[in-house]
Protein backbone atom coordinates (compact mmCIF):
# COMPACT_ATOMS: atom_id res chain seq x y z
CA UNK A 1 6.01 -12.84 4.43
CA UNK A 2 2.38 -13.13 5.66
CA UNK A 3 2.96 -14.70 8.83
CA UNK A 4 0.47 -13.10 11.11
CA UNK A 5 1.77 -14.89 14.40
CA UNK A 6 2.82 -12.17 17.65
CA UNK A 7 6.24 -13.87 17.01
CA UNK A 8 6.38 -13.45 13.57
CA UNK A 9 5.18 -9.94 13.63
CA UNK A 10 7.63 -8.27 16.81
CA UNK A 11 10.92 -9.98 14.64
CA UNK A 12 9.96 -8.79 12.11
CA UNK A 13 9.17 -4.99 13.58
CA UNK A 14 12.32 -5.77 15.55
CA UNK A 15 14.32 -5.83 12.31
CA UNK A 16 12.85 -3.10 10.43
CA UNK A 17 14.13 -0.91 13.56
CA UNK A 18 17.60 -1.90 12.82
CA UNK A 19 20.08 -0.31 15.42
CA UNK A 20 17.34 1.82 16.78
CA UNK A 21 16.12 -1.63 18.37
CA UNK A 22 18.39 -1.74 20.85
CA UNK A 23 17.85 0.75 22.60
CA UNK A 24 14.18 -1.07 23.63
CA UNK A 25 13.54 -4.24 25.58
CA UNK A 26 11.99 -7.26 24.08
CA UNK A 27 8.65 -6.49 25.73
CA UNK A 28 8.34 -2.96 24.25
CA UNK A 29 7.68 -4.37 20.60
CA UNK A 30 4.80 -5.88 22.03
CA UNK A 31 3.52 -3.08 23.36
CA UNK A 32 4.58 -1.35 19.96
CA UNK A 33 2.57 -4.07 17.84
CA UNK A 34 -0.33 -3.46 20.27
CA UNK A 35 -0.63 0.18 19.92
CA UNK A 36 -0.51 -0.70 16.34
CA UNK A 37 -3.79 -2.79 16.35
CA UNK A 38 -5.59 -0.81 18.18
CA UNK A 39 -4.66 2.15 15.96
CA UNK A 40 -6.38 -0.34 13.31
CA UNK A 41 -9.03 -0.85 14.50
CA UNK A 42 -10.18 2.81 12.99
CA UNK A 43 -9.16 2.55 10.10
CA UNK A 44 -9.88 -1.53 9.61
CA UNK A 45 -12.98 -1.98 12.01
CA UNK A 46 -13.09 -5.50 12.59
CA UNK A 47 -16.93 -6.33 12.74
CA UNK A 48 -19.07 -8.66 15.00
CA UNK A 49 -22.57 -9.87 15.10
CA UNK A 50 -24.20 -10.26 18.67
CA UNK A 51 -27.66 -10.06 20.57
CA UNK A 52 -29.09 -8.89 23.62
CA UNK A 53 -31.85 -9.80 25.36
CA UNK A 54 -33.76 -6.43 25.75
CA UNK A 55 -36.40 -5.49 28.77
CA UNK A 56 -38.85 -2.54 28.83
CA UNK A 57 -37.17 0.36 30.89
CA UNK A 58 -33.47 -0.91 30.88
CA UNK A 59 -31.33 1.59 29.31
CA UNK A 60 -27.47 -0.37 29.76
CA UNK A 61 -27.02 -3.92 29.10
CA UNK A 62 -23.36 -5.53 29.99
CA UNK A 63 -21.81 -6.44 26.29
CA UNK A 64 -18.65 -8.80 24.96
CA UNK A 65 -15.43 -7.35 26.34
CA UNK A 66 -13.97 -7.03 22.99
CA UNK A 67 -16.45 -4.03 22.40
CA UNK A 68 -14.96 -0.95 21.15
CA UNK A 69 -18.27 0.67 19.79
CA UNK A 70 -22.05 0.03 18.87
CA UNK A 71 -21.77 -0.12 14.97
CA UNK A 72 -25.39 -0.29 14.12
CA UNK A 73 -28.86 -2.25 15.03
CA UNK A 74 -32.08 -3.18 13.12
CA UNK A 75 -33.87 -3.59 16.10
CA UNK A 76 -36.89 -1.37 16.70
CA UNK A 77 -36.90 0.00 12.80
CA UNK A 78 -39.86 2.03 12.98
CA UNK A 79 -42.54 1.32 10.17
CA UNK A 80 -45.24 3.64 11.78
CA UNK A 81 -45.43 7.62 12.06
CA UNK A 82 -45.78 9.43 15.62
CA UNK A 83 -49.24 10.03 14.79
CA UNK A 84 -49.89 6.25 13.86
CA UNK A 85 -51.82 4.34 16.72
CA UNK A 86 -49.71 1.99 16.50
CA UNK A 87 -46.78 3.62 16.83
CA UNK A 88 -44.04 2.21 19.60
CA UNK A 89 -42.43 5.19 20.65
CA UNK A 90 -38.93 6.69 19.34
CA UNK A 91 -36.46 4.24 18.34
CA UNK A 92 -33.01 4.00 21.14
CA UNK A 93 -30.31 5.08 19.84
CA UNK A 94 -27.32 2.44 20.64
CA UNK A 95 -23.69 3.75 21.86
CA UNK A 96 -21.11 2.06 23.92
CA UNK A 97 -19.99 2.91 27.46
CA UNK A 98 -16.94 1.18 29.42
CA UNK A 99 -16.90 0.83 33.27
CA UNK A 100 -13.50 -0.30 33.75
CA UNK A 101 -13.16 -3.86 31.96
CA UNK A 102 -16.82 -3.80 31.37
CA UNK A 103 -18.43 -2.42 28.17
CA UNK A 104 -21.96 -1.64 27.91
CA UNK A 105 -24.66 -1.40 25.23
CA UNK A 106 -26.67 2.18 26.24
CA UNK A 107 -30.03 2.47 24.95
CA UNK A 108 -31.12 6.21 24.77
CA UNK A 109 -34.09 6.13 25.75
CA UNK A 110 -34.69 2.75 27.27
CA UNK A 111 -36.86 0.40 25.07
CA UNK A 112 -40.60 0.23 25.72
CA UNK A 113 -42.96 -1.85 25.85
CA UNK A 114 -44.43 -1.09 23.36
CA UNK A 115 -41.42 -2.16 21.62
CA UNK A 116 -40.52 -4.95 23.27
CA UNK A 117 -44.19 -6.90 22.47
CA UNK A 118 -43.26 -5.69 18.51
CA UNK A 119 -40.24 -6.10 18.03
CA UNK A 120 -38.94 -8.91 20.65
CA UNK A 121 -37.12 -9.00 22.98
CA UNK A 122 -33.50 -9.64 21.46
CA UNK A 123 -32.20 -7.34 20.07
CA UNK A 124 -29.22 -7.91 17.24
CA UNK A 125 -25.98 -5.51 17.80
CA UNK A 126 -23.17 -5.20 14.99
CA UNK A 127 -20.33 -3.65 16.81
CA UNK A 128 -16.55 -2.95 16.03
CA UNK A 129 -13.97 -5.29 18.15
CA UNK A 130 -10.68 -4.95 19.07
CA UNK A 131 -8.44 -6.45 17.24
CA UNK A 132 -6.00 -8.87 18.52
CA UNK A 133 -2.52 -10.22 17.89
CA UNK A 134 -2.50 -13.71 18.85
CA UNK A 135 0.79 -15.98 19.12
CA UNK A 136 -1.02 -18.20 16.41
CA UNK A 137 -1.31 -16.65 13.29
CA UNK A 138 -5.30 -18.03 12.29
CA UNK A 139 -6.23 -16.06 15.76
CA UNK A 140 -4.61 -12.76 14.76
CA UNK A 141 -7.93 -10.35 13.37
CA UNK A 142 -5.93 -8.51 11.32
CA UNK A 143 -5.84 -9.35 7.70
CA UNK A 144 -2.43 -10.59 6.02
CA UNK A 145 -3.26 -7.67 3.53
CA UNK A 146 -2.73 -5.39 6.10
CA UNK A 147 0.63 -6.72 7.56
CA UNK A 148 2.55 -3.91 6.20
CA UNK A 149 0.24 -1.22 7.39
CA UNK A 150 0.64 -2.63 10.99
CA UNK A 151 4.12 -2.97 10.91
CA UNK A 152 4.40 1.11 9.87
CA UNK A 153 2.24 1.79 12.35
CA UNK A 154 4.38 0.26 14.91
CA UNK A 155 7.42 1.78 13.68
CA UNK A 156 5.94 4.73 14.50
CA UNK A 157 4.94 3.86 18.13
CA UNK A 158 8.58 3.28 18.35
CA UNK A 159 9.63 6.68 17.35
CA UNK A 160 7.60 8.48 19.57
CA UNK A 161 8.86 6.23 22.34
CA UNK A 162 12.34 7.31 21.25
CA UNK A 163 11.51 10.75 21.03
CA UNK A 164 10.28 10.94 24.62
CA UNK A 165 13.46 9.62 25.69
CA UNK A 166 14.87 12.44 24.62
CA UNK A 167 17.26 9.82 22.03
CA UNK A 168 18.32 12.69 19.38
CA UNK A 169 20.79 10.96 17.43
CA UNK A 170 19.75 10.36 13.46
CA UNK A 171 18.44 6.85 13.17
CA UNK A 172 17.90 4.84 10.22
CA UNK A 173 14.69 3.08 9.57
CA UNK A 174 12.62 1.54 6.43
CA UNK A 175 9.05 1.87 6.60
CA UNK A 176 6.26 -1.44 6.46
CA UNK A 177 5.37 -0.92 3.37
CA UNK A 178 7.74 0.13 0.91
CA UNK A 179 10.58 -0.54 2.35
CA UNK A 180 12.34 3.08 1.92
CA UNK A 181 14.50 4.39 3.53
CA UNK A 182 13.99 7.25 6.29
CA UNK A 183 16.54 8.77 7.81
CA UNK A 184 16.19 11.57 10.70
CA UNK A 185 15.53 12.00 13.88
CA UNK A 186 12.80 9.95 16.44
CA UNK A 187 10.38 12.90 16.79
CA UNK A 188 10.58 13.47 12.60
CA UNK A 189 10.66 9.68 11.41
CA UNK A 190 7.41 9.58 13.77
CA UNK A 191 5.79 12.08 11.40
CA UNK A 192 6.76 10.50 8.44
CA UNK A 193 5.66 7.13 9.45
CA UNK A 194 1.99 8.86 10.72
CA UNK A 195 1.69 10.79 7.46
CA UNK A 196 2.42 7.63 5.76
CA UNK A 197 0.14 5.70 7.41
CA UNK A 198 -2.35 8.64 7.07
CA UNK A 199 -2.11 8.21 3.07
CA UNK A 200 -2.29 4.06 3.03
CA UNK A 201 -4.61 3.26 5.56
């Protein structure tokens, strides 16, 4: 199945769990499938394109809210040498910052002038997004390819959740991927599933 859907994706987590599912409510695999993007969004950076509108001496610059972290820029690519006349000062480097549900673009140091008049003033950003799981599948960011990888990764959310509730009784499970079985307790299965994950991601 390669139905990408929130629905689509919790049943089918949901199942996977088999009786280990009931010891959660039906909001926790949400959470679970959540945890699971995010954790995917290292090791399957979802990129996007943007552009800010840069001044001389403004170091932070509000960005989308879906920022996780400046990827890269080709604004301000030097093509002159310090000792150049011409030269526009040393190129900002770009990070992220987040204050609260804001994210901000941080230019260190703030553009110049000089660079502003040479380059322009905007200023294209490739940065890595969150992810999301959206109730329709076409809105979900995560590939179909990766629908197994998300699922194990959930899996394993789930174990650690069980593990902290102190749950010691042997479960079985079957990973995302392979469909294996694992058998032992919460705090091991969540092992296995993160060393598995480890290798296929």
């Amino acid at each position: 199945m390669s139905d990408m859907s929130r629905t689509s994706l919790t049943t089918d987590l949901t199942a996977s769990l088999q009786d280990a599912a009931n010891v959660f409510d039906p909001a926790d695999f949400d959470r679970f499938v959540d945890v699971a993007a995010e954790a995917l969004t290292d090791v399957r950076p979802r990129l996007v394109r943007t552009s800010l509108t840069v001044e001389a001496g403004t170091d932070r610059y509000a960005a989308p809210a879906d920022l996780v972290r400046v990827h890269s820029s080709s604004w301000a690519t030097p093509d002159t040498k310090p000792w150049d006349p011409a030269y526009t000062g040393r190129r900002p480097r770009l990070s992220a910052e987040h204050d609260g549900s804001q994210p901000w673009v941080v230019f260190r140091p703030a553009p110049t002038v000089a660079q502003v008049t040479r380059y322009g003033a905007a200023c294209p950003v490739t940065y890595v997004a969150q992810h999301v799981i959206s109730e329709t599948a076409g809105d979900t960011t995560i590939r179909a390819a990766d629908r197994g990888l998300l699922i194990l990764r959930a899996q394993a959310e789930a174990m650690k959740e069980m593990s902290l509730r102190n749950i010691g009784k042997p479960v079985q499970m079957r990973d995302g991927v392979t469909q294996g079985p694992k058998n032992g307790t919460p705090a091991a299965l969540y092992q296995q599933l993160m060393d598995e994950f480890g290798r296929r991601a």
